[in-house]
PDB file of N, CA and C in Angstrom:
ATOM      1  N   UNK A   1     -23.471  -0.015  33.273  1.00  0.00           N
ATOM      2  CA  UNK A   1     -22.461  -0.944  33.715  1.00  0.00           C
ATOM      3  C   UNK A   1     -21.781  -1.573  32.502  1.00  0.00           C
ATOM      4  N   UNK A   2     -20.445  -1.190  32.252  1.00  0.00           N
ATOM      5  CA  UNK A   2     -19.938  -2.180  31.530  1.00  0.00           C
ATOM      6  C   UNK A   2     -19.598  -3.577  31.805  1.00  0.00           C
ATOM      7  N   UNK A   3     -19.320  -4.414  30.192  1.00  0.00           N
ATOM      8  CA  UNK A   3     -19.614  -5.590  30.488  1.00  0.00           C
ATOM      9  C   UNK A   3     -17.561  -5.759  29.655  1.00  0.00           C
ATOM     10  N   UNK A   4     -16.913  -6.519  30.829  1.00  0.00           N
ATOM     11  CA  UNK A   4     -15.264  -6.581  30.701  1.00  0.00           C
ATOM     12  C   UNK A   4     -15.440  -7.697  29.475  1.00  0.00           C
ATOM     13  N   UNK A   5     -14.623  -7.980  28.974  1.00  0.00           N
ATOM     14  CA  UNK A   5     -14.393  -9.149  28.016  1.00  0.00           C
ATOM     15  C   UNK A   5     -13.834  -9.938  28.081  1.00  0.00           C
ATOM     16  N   UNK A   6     -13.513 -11.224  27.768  1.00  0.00           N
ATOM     17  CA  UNK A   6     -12.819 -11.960  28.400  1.00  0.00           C
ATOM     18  C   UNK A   6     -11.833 -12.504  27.182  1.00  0.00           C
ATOM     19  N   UNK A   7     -10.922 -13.241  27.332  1.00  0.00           N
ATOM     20  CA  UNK A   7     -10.359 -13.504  25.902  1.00  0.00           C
ATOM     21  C   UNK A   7     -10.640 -15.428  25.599  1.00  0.00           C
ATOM     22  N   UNK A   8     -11.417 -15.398  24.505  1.00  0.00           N
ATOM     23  CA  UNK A   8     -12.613 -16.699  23.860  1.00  0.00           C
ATOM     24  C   UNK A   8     -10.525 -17.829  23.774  1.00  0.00           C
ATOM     25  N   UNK A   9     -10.602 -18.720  24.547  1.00  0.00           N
ATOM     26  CA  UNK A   9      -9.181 -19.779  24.820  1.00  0.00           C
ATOM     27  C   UNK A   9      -9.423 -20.551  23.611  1.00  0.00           C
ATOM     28  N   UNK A  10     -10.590 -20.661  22.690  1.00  0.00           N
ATOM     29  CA  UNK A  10     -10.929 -21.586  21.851  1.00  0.00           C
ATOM     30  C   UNK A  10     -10.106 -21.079  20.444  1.00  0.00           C
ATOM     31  N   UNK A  11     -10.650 -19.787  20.370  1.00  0.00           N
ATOM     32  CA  UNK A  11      -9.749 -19.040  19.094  1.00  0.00           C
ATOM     33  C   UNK A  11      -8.249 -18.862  19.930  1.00  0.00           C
ATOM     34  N   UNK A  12      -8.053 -18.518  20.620  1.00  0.00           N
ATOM     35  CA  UNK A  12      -6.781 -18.502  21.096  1.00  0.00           C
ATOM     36  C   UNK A  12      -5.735 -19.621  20.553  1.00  0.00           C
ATOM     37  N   UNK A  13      -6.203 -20.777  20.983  1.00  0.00           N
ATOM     38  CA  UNK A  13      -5.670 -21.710  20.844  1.00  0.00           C
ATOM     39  C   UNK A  13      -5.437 -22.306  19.097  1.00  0.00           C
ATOM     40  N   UNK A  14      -6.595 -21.880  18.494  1.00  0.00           N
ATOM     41  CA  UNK A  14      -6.812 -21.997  17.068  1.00  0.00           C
ATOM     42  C   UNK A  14      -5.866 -21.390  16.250  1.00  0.00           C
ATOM     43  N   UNK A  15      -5.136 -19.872  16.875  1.00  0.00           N
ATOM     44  CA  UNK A  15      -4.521 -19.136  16.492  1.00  0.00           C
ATOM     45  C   UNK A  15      -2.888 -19.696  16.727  1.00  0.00           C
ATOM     46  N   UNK A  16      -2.438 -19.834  17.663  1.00  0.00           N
ATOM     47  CA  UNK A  16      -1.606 -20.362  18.035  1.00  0.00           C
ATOM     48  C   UNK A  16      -0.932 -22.081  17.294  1.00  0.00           C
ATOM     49  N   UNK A  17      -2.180 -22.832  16.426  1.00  0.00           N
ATOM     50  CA  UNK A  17      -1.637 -23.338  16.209  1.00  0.00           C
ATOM     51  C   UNK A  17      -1.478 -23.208  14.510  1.00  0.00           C
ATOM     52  N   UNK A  18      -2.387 -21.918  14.161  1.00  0.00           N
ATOM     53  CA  UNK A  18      -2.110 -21.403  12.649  1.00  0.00           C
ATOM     54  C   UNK A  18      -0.551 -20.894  13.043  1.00  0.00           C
ATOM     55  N   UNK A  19       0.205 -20.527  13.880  1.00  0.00           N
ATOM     56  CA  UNK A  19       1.518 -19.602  13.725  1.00  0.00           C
ATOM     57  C   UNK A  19       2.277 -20.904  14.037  1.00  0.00           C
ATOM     58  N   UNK A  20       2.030 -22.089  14.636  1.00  0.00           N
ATOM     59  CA  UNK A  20       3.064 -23.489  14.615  1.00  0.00           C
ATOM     60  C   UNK A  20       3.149 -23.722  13.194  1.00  0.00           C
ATOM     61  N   UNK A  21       2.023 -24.057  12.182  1.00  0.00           N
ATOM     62  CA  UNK A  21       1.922 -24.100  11.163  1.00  0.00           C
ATOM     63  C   UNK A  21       3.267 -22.998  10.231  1.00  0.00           C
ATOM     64  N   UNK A  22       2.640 -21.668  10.602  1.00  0.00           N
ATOM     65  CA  UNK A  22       3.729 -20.677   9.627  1.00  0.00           C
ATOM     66  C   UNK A  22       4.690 -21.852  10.513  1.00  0.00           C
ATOM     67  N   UNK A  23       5.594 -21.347  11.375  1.00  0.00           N
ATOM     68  CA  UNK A  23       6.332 -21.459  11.904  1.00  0.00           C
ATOM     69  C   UNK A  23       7.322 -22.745  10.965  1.00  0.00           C
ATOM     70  N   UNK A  24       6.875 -23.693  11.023  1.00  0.00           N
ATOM     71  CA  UNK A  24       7.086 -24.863  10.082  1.00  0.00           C
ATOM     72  C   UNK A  24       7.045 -24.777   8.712  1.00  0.00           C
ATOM     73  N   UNK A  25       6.401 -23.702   7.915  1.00  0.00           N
ATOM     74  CA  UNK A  25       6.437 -23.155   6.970  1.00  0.00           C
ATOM     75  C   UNK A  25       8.040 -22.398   6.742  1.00  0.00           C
ATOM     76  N   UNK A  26       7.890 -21.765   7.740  1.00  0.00           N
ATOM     77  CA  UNK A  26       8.787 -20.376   7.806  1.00  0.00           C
ATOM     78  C   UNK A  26      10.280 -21.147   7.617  1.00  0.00           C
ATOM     79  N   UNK A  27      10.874 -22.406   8.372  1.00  0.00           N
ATOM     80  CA  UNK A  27      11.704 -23.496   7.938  1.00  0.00           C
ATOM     81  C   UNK A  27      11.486 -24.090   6.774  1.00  0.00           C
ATOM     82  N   UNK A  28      10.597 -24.585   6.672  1.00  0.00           N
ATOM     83  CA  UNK A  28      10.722 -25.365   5.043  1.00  0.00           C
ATOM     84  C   UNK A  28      10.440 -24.599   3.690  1.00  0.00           C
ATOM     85  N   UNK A  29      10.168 -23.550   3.710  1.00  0.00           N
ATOM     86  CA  UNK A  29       9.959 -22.658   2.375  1.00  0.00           C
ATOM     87  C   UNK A  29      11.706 -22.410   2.204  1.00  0.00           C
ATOM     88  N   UNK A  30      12.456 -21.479   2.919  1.00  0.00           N
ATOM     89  CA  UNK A  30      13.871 -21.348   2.486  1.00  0.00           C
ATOM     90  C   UNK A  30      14.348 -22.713   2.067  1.00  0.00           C
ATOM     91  N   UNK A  31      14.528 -23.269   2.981  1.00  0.00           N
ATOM     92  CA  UNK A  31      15.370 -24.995   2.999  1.00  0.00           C
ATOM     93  C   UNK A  31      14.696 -25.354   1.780  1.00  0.00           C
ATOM     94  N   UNK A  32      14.155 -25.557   1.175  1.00  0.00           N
ATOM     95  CA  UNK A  32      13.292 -26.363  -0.178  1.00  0.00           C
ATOM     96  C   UNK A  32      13.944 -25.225  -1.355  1.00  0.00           C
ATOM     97  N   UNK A  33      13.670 -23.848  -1.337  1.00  0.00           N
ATOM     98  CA  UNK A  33      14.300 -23.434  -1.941  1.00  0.00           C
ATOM     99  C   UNK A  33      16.035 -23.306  -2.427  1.00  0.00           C
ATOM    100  N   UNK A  34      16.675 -23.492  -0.674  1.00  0.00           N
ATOM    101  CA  UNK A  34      18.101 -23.532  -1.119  1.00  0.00           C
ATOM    102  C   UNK A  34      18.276 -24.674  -1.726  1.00  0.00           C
ATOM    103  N   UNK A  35      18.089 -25.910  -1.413  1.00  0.00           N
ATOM    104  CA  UNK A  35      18.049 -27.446  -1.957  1.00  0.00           C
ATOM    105  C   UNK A  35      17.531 -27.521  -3.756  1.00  0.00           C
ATOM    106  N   UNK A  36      16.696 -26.485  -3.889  1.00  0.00           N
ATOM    107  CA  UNK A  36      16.441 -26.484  -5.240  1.00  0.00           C
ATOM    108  C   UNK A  36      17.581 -25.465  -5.867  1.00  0.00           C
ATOM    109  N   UNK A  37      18.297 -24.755  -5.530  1.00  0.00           N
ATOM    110  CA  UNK A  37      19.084 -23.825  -6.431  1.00  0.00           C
ATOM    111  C   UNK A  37      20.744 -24.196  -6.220  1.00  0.00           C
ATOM    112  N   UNK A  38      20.911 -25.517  -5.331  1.00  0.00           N
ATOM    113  CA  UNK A  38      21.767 -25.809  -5.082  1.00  0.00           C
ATOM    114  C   UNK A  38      21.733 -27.267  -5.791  1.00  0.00           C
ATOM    115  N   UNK A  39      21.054 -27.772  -6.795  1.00  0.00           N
ATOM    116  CA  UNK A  39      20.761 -28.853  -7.393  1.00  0.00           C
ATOM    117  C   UNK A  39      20.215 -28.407  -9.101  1.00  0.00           C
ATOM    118  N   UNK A  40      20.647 -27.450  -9.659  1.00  0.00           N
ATOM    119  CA  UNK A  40      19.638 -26.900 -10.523  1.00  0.00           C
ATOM    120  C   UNK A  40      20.427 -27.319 -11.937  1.00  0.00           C
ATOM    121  N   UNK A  41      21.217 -28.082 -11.980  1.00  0.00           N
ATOM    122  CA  UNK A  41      21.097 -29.335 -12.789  1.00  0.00           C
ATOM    123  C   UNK A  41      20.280 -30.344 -13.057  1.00  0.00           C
ATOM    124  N   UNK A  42      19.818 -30.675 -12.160  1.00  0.00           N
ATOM    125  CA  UNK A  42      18.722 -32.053 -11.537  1.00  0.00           C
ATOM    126  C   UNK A  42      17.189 -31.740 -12.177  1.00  0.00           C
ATOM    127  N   UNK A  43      16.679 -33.013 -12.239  1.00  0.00           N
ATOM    128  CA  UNK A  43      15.349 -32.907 -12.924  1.00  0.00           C
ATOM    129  C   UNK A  43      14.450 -32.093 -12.315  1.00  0.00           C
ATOM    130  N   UNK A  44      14.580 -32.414 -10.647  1.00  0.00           N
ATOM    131  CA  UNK A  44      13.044 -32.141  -9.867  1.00  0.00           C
ATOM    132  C   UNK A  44      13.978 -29.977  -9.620  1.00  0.00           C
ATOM    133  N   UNK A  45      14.345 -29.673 -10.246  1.00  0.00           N
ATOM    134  CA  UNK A  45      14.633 -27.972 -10.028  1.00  0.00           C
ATOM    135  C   UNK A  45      13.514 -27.407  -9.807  1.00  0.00           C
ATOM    136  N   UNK A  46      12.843 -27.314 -11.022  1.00  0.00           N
ATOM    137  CA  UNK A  46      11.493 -26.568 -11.575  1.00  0.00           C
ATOM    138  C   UNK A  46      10.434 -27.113  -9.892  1.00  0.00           C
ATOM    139  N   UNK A  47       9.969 -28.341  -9.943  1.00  0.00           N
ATOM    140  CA  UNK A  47       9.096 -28.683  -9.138  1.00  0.00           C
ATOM    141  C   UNK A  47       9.496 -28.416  -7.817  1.00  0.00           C
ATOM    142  N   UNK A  48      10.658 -28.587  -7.384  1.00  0.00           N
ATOM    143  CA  UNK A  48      11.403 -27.987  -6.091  1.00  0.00           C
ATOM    144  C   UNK A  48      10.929 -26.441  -5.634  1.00  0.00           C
ATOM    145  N   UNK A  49      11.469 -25.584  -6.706  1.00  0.00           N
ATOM    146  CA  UNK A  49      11.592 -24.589  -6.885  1.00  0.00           C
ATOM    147  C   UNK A  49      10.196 -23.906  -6.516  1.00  0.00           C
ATOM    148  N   UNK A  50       9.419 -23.932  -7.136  1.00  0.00           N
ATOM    149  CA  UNK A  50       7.943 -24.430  -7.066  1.00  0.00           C
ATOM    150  C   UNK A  50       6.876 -24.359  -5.685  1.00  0.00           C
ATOM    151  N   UNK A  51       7.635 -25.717  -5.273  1.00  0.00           N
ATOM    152  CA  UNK A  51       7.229 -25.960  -4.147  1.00  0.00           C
ATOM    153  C   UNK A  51       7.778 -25.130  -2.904  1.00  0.00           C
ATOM    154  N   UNK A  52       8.865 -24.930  -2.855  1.00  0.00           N
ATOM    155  CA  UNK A  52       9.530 -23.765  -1.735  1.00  0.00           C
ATOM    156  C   UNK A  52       9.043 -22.542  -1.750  1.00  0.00           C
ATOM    157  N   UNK A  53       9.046 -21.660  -3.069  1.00  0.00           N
ATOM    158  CA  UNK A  53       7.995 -20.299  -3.164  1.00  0.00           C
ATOM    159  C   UNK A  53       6.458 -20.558  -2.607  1.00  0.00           C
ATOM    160  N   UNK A  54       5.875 -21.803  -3.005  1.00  0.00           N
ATOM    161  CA  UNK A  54       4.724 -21.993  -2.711  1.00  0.00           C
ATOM    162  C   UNK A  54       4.671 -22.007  -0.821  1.00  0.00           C
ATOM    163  N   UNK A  55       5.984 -22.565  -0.475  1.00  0.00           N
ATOM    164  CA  UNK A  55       5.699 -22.684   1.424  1.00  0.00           C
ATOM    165  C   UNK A  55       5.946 -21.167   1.664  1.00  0.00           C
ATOM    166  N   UNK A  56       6.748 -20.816   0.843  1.00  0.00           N
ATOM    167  CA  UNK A  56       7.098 -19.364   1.419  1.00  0.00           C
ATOM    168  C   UNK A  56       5.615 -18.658   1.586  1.00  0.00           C
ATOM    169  N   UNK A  57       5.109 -18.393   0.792  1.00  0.00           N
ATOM    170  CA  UNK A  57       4.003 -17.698   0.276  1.00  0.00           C
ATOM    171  C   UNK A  57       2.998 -18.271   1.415  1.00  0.00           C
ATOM    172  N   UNK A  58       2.946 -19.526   1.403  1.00  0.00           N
ATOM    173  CA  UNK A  58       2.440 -19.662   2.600  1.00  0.00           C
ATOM    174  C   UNK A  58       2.301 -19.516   4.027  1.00  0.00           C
ATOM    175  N   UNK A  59       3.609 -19.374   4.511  1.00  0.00           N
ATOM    176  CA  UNK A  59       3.894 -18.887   5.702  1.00  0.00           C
ATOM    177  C   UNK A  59       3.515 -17.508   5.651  1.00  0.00           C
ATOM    178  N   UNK A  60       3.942 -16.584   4.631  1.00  0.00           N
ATOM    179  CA  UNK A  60       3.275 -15.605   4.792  1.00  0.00           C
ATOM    180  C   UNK A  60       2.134 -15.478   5.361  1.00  0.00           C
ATOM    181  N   UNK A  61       1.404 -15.876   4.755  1.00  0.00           N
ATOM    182  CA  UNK A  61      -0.609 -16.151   4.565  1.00  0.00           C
ATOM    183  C   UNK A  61      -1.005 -16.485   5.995  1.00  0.00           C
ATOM    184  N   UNK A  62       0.062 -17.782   6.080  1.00  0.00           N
ATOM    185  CA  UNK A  62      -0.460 -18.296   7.967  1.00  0.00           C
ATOM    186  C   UNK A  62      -0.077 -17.150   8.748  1.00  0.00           C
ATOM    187  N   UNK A  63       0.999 -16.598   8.578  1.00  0.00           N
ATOM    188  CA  UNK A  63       0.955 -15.513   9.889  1.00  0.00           C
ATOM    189  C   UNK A  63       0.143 -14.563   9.877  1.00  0.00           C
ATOM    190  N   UNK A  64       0.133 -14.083   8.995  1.00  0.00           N
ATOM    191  CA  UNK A  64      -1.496 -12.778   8.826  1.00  0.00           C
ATOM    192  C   UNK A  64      -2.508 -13.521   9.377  1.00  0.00           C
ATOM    193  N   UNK A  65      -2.957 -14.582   8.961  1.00  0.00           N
ATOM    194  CA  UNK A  65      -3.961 -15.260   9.505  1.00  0.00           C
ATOM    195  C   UNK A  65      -4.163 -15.614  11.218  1.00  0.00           C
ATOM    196  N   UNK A  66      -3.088 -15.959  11.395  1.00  0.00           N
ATOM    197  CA  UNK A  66      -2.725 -16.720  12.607  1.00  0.00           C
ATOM    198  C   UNK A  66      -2.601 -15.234  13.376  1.00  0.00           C
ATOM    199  N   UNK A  67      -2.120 -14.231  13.461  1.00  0.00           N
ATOM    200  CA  UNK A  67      -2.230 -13.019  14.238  1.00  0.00           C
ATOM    201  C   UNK A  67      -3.492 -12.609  14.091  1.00  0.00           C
ATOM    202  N   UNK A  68      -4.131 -12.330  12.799  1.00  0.00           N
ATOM    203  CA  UNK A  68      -5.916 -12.489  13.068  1.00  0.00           C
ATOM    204  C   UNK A  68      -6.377 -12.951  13.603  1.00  0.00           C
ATOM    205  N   UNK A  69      -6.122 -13.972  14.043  1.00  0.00           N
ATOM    206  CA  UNK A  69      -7.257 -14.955  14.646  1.00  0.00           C
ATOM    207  C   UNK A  69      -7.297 -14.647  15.980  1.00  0.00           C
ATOM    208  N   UNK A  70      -5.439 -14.433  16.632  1.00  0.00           N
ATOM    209  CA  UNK A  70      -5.002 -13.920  18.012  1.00  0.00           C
ATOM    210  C   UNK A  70      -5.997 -12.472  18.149  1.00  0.00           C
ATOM    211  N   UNK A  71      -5.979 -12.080  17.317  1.00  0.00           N
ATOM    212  CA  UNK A  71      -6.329 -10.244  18.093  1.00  0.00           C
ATOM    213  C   UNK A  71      -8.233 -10.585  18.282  1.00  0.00           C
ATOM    214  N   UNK A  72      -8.163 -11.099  17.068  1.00  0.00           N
ATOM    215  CA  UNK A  72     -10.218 -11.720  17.068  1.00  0.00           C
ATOM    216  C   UNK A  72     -10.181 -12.431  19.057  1.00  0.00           C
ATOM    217  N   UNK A  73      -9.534 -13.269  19.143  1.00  0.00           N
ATOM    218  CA  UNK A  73      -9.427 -13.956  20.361  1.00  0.00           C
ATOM    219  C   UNK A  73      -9.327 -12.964  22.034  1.00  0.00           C
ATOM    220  N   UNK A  74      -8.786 -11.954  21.468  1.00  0.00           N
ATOM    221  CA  UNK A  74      -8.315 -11.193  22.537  1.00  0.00           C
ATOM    222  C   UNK A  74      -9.167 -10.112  22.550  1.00  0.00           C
ATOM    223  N   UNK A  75     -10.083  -9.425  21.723  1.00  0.00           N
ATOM    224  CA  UNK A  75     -10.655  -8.193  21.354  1.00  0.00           C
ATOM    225  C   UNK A  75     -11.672  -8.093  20.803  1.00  0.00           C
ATOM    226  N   UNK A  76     -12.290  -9.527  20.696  1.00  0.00           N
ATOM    227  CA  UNK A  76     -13.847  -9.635  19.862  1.00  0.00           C
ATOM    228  C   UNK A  76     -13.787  -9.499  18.560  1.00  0.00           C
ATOM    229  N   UNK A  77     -14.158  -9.689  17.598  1.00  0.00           N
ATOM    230  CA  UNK A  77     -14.752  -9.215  16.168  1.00  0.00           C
ATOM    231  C   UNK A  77     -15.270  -8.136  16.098  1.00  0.00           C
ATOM    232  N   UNK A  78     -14.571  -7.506  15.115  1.00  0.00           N
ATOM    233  CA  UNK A  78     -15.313  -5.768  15.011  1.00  0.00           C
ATOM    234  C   UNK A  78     -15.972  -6.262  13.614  1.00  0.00           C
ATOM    235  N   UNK A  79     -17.134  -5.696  13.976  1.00  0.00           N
ATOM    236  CA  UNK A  79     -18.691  -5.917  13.339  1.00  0.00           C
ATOM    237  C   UNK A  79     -18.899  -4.545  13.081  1.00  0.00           C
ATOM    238  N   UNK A  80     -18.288  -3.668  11.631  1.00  0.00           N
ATOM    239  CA  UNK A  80     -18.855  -2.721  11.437  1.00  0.00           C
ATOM    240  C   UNK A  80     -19.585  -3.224  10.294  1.00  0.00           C
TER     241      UNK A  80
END
C-alpha cells in the first residue's frame, strides 16, 4: 500500500515568504542601483552602488532558495 504525501503548509508558507522577500529585493536592487549611477558625482556613489549589487545578488539567492524550499514543501526531501 502506498503511502500519498501530503504537502508540509509549514515549509510552504516559509517558502512563500522567502520569494516576498526576493520579491522586495527584486525592486530595490535596480532602484538603488539606478539612484546610484544617476548621482555619481555625489559622495554616497561607491556605497550606493554597493549596496544595490549587494540586493541584486540577493534576490537572486532568495529565489533559488525560496523555490527550494517550495518544491522541499510539495515533494519531501530527497535523502540520497
Amino acid at each position: 500500500m502506498e503511502e500519498t504525501k501530503k504537502t508540509d503548509k509549514e515549509v510552504l508558507s516559509k517558502g512563500i515568504r522567502i520569494l516576498l522577500i526576493c520579491l522586495l529585493l527584486m525592486f530595490a536592487g535596480p532602484t538603488v542601483v539606478h539612484i546610484a549611477f544617476s548621482n555619481d558625482d555625489k559622495p554616497l556613489y561607491i556605497p550606493l552602488l554597493i549596496l544595490g549589487i549587494l540586493f541584486c545578488i540577493g534576490a537572486i539567492f532568495t529565489l533559488f532558495k525560496g523555490i527550494q524550499t517550495i518544491m522541499i514543501s510539495l515533494f519531501g526531501e530527497n535523502r540520497k
